[in-house]
PDB file of N, CA and C in Angstrom:
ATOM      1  N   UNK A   1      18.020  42.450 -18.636  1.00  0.00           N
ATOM      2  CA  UNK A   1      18.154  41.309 -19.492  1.00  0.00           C
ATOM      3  C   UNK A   1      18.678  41.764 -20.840  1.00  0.00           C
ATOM      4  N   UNK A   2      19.536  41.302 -21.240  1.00  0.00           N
ATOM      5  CA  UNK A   2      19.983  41.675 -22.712  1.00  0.00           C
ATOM      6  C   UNK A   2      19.236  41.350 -23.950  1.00  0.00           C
ATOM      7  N   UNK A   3      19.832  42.474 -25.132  1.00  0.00           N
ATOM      8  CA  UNK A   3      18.717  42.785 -25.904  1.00  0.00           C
ATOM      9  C   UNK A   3      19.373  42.235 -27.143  1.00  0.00           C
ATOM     10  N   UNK A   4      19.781  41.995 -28.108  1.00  0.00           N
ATOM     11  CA  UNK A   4      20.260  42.209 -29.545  1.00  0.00           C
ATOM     12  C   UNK A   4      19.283  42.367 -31.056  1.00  0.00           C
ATOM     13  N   UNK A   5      20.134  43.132 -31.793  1.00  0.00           N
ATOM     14  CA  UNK A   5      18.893  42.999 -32.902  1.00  0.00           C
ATOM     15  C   UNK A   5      19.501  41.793 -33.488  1.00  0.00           C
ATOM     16  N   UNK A   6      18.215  41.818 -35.094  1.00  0.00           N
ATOM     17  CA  UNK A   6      18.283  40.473 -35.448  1.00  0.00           C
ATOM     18  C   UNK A   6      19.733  40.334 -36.189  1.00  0.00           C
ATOM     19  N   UNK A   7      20.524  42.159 -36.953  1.00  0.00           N
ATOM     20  CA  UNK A   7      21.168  41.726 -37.748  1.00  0.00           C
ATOM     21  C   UNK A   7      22.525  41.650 -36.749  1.00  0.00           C
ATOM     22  N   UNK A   8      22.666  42.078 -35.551  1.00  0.00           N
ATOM     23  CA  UNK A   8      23.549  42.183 -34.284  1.00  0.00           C
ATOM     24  C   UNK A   8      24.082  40.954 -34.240  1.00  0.00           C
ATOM     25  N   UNK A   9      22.656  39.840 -33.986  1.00  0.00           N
ATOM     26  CA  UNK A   9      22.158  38.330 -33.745  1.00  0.00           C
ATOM     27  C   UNK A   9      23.692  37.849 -35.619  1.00  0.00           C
ATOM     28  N   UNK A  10      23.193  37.975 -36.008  1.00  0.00           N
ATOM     29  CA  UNK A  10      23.821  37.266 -37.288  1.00  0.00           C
ATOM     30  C   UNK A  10      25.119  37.632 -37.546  1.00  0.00           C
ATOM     31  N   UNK A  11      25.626  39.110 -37.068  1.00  0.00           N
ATOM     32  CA  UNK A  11      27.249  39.679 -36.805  1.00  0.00           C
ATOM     33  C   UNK A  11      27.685  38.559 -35.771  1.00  0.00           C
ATOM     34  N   UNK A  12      27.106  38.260 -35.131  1.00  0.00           N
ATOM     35  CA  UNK A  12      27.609  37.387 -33.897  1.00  0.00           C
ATOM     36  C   UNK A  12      27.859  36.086 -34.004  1.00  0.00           C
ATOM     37  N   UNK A  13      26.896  35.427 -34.745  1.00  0.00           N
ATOM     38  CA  UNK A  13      27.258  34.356 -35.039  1.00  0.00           C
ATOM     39  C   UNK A  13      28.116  33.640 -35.996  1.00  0.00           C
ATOM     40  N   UNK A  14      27.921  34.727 -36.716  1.00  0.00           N
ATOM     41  CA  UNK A  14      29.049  34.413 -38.235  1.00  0.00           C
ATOM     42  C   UNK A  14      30.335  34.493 -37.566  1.00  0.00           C
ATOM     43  N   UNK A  15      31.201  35.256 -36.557  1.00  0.00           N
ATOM     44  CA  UNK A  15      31.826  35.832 -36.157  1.00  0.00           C
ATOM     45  C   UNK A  15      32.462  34.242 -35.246  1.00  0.00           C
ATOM     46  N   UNK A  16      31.522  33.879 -34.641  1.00  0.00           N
ATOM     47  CA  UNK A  16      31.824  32.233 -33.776  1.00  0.00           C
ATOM     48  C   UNK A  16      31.829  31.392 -35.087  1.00  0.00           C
ATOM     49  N   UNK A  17      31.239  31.467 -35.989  1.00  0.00           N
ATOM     50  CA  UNK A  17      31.646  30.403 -36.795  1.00  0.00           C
ATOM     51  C   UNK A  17      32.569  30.146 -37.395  1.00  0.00           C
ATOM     52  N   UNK A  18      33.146  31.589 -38.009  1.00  0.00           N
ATOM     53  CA  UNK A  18      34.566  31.379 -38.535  1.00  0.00           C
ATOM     54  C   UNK A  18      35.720  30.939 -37.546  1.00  0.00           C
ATOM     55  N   UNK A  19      35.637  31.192 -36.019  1.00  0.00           N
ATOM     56  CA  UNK A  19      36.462  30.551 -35.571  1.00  0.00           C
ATOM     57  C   UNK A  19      36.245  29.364 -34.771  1.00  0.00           C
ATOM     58  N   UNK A  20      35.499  28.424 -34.818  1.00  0.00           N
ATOM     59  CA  UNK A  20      34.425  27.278 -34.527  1.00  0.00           C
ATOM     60  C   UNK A  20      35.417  26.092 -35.136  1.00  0.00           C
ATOM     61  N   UNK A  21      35.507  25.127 -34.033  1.00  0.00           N
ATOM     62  CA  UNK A  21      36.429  23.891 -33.870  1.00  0.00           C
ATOM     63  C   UNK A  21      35.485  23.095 -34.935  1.00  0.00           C
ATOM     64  N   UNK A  22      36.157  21.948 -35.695  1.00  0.00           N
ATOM     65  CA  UNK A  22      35.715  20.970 -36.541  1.00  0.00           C
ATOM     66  C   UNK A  22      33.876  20.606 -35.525  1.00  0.00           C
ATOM     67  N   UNK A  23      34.761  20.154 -34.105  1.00  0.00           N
ATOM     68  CA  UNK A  23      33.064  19.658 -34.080  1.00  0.00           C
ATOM     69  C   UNK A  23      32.354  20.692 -33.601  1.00  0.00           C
ATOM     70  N   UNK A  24      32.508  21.358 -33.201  1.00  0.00           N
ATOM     71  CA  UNK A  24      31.320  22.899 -33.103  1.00  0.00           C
ATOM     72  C   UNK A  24      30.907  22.669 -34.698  1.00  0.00           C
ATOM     73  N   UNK A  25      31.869  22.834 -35.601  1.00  0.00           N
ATOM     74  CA  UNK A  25      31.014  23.239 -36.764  1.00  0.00           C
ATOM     75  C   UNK A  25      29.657  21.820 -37.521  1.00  0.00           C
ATOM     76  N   UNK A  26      30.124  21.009 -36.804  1.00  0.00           N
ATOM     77  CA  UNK A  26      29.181  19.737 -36.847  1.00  0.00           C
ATOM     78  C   UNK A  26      28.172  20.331 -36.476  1.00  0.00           C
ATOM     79  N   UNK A  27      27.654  20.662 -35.413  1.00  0.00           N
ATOM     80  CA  UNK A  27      26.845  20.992 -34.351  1.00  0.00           C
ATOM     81  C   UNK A  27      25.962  21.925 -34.945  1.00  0.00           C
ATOM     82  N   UNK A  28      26.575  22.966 -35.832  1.00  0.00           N
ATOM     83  CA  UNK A  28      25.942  24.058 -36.371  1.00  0.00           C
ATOM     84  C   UNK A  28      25.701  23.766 -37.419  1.00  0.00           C
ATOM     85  N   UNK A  29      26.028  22.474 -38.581  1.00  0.00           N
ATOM     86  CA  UNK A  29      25.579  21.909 -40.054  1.00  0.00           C
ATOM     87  C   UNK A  29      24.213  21.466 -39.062  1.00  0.00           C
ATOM     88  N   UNK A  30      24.148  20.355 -38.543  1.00  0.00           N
ATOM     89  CA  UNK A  30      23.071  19.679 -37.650  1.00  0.00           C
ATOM     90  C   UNK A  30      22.059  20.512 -37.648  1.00  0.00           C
ATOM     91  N   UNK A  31      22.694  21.508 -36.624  1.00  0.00           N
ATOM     92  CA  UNK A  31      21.258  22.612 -36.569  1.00  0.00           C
ATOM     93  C   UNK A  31      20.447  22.900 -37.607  1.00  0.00           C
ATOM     94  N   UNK A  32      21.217  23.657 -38.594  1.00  0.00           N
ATOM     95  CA  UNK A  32      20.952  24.499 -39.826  1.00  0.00           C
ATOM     96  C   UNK A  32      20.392  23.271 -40.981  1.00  0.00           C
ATOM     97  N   UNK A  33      20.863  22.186 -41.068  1.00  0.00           N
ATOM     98  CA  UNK A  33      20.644  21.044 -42.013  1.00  0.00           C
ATOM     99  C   UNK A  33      20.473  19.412 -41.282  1.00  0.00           C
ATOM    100  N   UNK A  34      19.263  19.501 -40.670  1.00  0.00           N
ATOM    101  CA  UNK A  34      18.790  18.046 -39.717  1.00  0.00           C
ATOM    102  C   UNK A  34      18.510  17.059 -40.805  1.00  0.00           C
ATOM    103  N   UNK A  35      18.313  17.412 -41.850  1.00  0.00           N
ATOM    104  CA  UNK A  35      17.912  16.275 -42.933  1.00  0.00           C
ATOM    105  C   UNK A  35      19.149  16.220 -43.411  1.00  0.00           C
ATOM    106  N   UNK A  36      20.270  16.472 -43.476  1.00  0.00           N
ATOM    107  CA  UNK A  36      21.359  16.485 -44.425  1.00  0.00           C
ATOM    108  C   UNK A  36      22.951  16.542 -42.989  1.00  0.00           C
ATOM    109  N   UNK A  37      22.495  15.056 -42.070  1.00  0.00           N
ATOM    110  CA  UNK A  37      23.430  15.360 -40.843  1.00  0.00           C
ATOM    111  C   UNK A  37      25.155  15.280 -41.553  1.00  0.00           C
ATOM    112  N   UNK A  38      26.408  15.648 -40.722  1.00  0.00           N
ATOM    113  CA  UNK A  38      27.204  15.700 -40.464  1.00  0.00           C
ATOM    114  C   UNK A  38      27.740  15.287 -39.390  1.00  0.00           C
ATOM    115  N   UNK A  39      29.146  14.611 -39.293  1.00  0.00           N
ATOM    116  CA  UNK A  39      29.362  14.116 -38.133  1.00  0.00           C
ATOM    117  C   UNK A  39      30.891  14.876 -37.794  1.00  0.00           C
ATOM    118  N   UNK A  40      31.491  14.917 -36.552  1.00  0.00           N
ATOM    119  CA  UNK A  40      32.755  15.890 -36.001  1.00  0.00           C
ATOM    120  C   UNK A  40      33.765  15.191 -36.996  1.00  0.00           C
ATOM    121  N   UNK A  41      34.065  13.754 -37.387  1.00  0.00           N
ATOM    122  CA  UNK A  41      34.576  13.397 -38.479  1.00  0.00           C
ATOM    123  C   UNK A  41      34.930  13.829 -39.850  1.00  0.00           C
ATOM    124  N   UNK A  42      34.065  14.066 -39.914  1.00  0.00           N
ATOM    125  CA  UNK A  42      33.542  14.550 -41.479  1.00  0.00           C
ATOM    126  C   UNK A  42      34.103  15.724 -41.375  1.00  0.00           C
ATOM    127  N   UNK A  43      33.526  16.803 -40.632  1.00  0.00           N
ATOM    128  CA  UNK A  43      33.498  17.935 -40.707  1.00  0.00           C
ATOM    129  C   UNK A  43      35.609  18.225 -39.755  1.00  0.00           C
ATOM    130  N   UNK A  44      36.153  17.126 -39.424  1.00  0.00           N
ATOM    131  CA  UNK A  44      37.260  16.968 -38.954  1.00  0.00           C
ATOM    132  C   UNK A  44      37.850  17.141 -40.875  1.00  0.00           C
ATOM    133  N   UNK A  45      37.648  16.220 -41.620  1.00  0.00           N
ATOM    134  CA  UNK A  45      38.488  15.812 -43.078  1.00  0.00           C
ATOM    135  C   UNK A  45      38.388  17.370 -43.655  1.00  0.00           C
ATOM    136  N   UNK A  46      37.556  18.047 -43.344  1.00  0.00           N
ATOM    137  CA  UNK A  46      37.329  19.086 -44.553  1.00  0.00           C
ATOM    138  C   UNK A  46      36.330  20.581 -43.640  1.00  0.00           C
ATOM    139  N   UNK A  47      37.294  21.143 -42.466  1.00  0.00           N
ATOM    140  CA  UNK A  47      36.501  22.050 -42.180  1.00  0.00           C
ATOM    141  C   UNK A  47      36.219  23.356 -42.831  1.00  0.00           C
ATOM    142  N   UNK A  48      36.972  23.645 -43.382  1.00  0.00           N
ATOM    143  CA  UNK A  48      36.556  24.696 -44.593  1.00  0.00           C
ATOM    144  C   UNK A  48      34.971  24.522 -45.424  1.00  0.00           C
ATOM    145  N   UNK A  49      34.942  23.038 -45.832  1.00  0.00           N
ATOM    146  CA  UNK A  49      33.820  23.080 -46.734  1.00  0.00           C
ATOM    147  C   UNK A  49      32.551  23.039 -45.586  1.00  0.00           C
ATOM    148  N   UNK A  50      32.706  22.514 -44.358  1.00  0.00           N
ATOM    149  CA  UNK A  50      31.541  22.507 -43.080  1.00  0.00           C
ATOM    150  C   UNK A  50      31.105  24.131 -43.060  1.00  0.00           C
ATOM    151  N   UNK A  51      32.491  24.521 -42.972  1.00  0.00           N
ATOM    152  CA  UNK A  51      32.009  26.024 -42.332  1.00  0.00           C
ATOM    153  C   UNK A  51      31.909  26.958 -43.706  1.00  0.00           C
ATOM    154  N   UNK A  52      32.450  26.800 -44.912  1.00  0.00           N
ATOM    155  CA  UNK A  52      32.022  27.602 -45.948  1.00  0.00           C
ATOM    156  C   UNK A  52      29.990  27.169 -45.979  1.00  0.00           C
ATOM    157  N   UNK A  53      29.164  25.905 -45.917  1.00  0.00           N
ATOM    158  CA  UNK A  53      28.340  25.782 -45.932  1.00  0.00           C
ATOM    159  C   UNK A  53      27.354  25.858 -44.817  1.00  0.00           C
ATOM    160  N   UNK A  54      27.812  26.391 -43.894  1.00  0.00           N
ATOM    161  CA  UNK A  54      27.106  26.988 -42.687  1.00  0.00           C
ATOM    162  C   UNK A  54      26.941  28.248 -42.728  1.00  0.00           C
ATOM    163  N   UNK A  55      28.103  28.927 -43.271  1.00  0.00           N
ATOM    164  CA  UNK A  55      28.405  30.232 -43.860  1.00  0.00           C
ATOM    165  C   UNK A  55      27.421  31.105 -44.675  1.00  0.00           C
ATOM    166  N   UNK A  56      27.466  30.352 -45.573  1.00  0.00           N
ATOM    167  CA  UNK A  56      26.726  30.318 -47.042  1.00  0.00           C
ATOM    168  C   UNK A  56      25.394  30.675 -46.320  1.00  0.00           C
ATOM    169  N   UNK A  57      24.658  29.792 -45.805  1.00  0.00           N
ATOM    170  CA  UNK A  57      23.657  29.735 -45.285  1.00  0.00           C
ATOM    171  C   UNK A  57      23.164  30.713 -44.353  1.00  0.00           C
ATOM    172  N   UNK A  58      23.978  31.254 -43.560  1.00  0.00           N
ATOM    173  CA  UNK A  58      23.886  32.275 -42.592  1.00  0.00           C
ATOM    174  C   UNK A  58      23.911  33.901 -43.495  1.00  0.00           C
ATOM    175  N   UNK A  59      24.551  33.373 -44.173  1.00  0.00           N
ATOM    176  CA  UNK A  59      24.775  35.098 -45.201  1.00  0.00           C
ATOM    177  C   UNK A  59      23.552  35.059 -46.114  1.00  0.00           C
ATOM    178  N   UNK A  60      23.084  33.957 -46.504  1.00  0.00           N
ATOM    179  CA  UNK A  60      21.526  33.581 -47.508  1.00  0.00           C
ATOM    180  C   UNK A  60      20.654  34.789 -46.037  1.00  0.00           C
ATOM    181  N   UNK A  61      20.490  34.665 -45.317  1.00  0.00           N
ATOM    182  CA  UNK A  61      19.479  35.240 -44.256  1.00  0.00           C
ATOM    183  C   UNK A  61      18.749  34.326 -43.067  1.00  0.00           C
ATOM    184  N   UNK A  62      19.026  34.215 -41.916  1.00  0.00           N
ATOM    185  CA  UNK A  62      18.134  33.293 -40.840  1.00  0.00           C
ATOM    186  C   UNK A  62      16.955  34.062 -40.696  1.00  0.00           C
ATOM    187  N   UNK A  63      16.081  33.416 -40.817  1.00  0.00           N
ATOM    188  CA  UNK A  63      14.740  33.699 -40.078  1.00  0.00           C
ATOM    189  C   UNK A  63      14.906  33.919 -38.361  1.00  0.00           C
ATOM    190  N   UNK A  64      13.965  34.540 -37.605  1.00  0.00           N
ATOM    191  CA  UNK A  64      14.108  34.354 -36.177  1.00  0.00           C
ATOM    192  C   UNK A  64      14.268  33.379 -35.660  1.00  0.00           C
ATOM    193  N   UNK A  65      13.439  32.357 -35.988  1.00  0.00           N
ATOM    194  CA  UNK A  65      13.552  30.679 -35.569  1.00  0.00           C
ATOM    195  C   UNK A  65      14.601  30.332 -35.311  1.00  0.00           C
ATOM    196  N   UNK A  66      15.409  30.463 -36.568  1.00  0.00           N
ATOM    197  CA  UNK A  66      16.632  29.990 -36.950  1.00  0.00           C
ATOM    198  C   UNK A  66      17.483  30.306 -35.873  1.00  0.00           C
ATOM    199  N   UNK A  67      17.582  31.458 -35.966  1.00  0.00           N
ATOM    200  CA  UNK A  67      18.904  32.304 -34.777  1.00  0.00           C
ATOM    201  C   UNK A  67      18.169  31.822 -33.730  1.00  0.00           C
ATOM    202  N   UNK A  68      16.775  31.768 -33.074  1.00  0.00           N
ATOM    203  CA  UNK A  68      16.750  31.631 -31.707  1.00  0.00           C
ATOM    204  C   UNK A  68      16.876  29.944 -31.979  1.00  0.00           C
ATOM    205  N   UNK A  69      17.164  28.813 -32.294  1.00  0.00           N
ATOM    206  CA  UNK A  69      17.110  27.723 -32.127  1.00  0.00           C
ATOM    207  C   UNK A  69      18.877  27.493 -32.210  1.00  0.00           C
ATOM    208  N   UNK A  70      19.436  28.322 -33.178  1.00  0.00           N
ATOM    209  CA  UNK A  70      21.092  28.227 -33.264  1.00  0.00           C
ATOM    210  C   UNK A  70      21.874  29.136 -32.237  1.00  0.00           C
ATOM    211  N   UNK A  71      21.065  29.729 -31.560  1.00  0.00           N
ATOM    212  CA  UNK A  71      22.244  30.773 -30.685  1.00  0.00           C
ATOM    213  C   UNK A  71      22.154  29.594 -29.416  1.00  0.00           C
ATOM    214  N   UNK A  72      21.293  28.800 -28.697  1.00  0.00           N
ATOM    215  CA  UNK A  72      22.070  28.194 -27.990  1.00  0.00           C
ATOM    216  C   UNK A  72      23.043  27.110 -28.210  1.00  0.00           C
ATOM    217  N   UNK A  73      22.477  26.576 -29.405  1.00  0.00           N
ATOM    218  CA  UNK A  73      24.013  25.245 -29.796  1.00  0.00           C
ATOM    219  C   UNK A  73      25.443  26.393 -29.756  1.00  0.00           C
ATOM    220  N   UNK A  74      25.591  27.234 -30.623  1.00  0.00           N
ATOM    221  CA  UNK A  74      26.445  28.036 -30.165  1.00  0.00           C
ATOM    222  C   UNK A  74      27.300  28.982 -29.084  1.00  0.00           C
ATOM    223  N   UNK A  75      26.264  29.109 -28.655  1.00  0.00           N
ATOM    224  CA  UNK A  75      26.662  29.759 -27.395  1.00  0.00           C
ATOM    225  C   UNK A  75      25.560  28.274 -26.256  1.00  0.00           C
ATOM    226  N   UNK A  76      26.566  27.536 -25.360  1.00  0.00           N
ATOM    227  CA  UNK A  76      25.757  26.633 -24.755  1.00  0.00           C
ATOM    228  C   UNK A  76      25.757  27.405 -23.419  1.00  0.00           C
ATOM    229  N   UNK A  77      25.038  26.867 -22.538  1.00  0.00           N
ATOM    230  CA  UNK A  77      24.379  26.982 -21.555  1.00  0.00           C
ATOM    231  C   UNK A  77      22.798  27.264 -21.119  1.00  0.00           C
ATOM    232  N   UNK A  78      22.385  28.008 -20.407  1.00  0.00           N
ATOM    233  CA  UNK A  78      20.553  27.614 -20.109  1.00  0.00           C
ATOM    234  C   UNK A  78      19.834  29.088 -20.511  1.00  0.00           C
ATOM    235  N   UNK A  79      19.809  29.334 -21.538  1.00  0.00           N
ATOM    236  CA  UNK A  79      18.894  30.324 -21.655  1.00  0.00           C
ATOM    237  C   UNK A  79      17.318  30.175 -22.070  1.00  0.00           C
ATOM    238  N   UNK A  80      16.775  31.538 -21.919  1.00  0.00           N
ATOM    239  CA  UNK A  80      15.511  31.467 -22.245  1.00  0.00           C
ATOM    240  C   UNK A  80      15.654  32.194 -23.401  1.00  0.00           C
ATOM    241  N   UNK A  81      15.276  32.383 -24.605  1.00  0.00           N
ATOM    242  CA  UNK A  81      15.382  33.073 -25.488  1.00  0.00           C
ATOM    243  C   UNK A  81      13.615  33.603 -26.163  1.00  0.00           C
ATOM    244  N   UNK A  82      13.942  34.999 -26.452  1.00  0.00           N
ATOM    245  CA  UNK A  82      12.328  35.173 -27.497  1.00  0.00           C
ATOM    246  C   UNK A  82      13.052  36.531 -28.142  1.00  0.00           C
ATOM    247  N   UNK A  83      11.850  36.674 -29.154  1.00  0.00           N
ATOM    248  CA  UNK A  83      11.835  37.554 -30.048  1.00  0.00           C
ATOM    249  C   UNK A  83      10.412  38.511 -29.452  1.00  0.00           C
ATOM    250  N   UNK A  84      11.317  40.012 -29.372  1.00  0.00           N
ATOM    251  CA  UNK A  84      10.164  40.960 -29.304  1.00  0.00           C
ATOM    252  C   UNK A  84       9.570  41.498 -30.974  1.00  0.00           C
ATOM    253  N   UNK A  85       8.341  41.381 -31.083  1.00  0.00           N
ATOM    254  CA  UNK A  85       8.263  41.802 -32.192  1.00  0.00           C
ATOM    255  C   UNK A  85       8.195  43.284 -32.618  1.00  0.00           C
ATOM    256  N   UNK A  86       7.550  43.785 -31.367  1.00  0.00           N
ATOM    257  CA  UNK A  86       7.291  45.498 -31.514  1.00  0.00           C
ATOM    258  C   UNK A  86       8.909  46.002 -31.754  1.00  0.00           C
ATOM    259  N   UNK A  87       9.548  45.354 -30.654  1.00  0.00           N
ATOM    260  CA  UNK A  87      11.109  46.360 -29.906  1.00  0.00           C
ATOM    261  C   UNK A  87      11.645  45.521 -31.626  1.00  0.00           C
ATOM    262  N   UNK A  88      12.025  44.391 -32.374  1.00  0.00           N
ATOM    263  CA  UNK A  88      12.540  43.871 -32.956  1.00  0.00           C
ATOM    264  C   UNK A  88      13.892  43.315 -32.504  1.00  0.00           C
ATOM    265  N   UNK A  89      13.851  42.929 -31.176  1.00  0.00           N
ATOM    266  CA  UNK A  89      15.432  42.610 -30.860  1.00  0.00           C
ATOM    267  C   UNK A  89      14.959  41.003 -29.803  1.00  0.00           C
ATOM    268  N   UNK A  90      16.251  40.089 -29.864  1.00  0.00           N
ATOM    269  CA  UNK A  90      15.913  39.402 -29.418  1.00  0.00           C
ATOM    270  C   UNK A  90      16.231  39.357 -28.207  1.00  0.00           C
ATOM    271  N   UNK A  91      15.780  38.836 -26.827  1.00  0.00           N
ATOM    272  CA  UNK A  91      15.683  38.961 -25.705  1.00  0.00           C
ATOM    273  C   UNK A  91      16.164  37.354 -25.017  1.00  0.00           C
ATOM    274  N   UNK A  92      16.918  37.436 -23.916  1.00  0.00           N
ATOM    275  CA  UNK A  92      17.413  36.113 -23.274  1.00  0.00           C
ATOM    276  C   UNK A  92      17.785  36.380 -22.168  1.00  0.00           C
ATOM    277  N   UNK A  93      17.560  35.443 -20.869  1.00  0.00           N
ATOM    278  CA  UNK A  93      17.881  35.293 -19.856  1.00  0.00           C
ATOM    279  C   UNK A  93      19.032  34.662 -19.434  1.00  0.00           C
ATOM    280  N   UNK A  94      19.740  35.084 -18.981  1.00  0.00           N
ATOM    281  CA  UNK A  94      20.959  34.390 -18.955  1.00  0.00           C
ATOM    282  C   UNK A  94      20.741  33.079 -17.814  1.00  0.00           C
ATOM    283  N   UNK A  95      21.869  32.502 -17.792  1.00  0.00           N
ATOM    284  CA  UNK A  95      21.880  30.921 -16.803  1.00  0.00           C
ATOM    285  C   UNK A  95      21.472  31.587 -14.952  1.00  0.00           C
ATOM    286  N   UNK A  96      22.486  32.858 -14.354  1.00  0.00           N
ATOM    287  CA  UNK A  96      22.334  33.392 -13.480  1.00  0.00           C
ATOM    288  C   UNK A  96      20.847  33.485 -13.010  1.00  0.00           C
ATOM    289  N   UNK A  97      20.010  34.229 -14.434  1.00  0.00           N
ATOM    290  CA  UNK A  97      18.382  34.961 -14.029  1.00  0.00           C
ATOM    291  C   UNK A  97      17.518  33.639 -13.904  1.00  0.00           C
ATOM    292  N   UNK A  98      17.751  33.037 -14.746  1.00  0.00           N
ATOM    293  CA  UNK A  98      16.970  31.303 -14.994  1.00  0.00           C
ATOM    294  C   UNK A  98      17.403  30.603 -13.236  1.00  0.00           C
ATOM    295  N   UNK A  99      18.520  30.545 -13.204  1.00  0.00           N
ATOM    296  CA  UNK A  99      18.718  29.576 -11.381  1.00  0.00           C
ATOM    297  C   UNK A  99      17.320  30.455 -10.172  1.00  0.00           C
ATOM    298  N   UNK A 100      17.763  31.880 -10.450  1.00  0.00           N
ATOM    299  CA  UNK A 100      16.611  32.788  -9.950  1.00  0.00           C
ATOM    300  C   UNK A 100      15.416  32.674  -9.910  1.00  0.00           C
ATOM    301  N   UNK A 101      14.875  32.281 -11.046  1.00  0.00           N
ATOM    302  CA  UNK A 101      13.708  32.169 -11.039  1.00  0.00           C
ATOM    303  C   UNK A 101      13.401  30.773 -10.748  1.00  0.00           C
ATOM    304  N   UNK A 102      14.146  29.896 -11.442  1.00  0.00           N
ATOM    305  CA  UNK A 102      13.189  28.340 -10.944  1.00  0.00           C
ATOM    306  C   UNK A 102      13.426  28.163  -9.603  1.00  0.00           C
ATOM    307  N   UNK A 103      13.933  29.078  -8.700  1.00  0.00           N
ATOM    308  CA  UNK A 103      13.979  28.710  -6.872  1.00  0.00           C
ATOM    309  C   UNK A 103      13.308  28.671  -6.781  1.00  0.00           C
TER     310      UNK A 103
END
């Protein structure tokens, strides 16, 4: 099962965000700012300022929460995700291991 650390976790995502379609970057204001929504519109008129402020935010520092609640809007499909605390890396099952197990 694959492993990443946390700052691996945040190379990675910054990395999809800069190249992240108007409404992906909706998707990821949403996540990061549920009280303060955005719509694919919006973030269509002015994607620079969507993704400079998703940006911003991601370079401020995610908590674990954060990354494990934003790595699947970003990366979609069915994972299981956790944080080891001893190892410090985060841990996920991919869609393949998940069909596996709920047989």
């Amino acid at each position: 099962m694959p492993a990443i650390s946390k700052k691996k976790a945040v190379e990675v995502i910054t990395a999809e965000i800069k190249k992240a379609r108007y409404d992906d970057l909706a998707e990821y204001h949403n996540e990061l700012f549920p009280s303060q929504p955005t719509t694919a519109e919006q973030a269509e008129k002015d994607p620079a300022a969507v993704a400079g402020k998703v940006l911003a935010q991601v370079e401020k520092g995610l908590e674990i929460d954060q990354i494990l609640d934003l790595w699947p809007v970003i990366f979609p499909g069915r994972y299981r995700l956790w944080y080891d605390e001893e190892k410090k890396k985060i841990h996920w099952t991919e869609d393949k291991e998940i069909a596996r197990l709920e047989e």
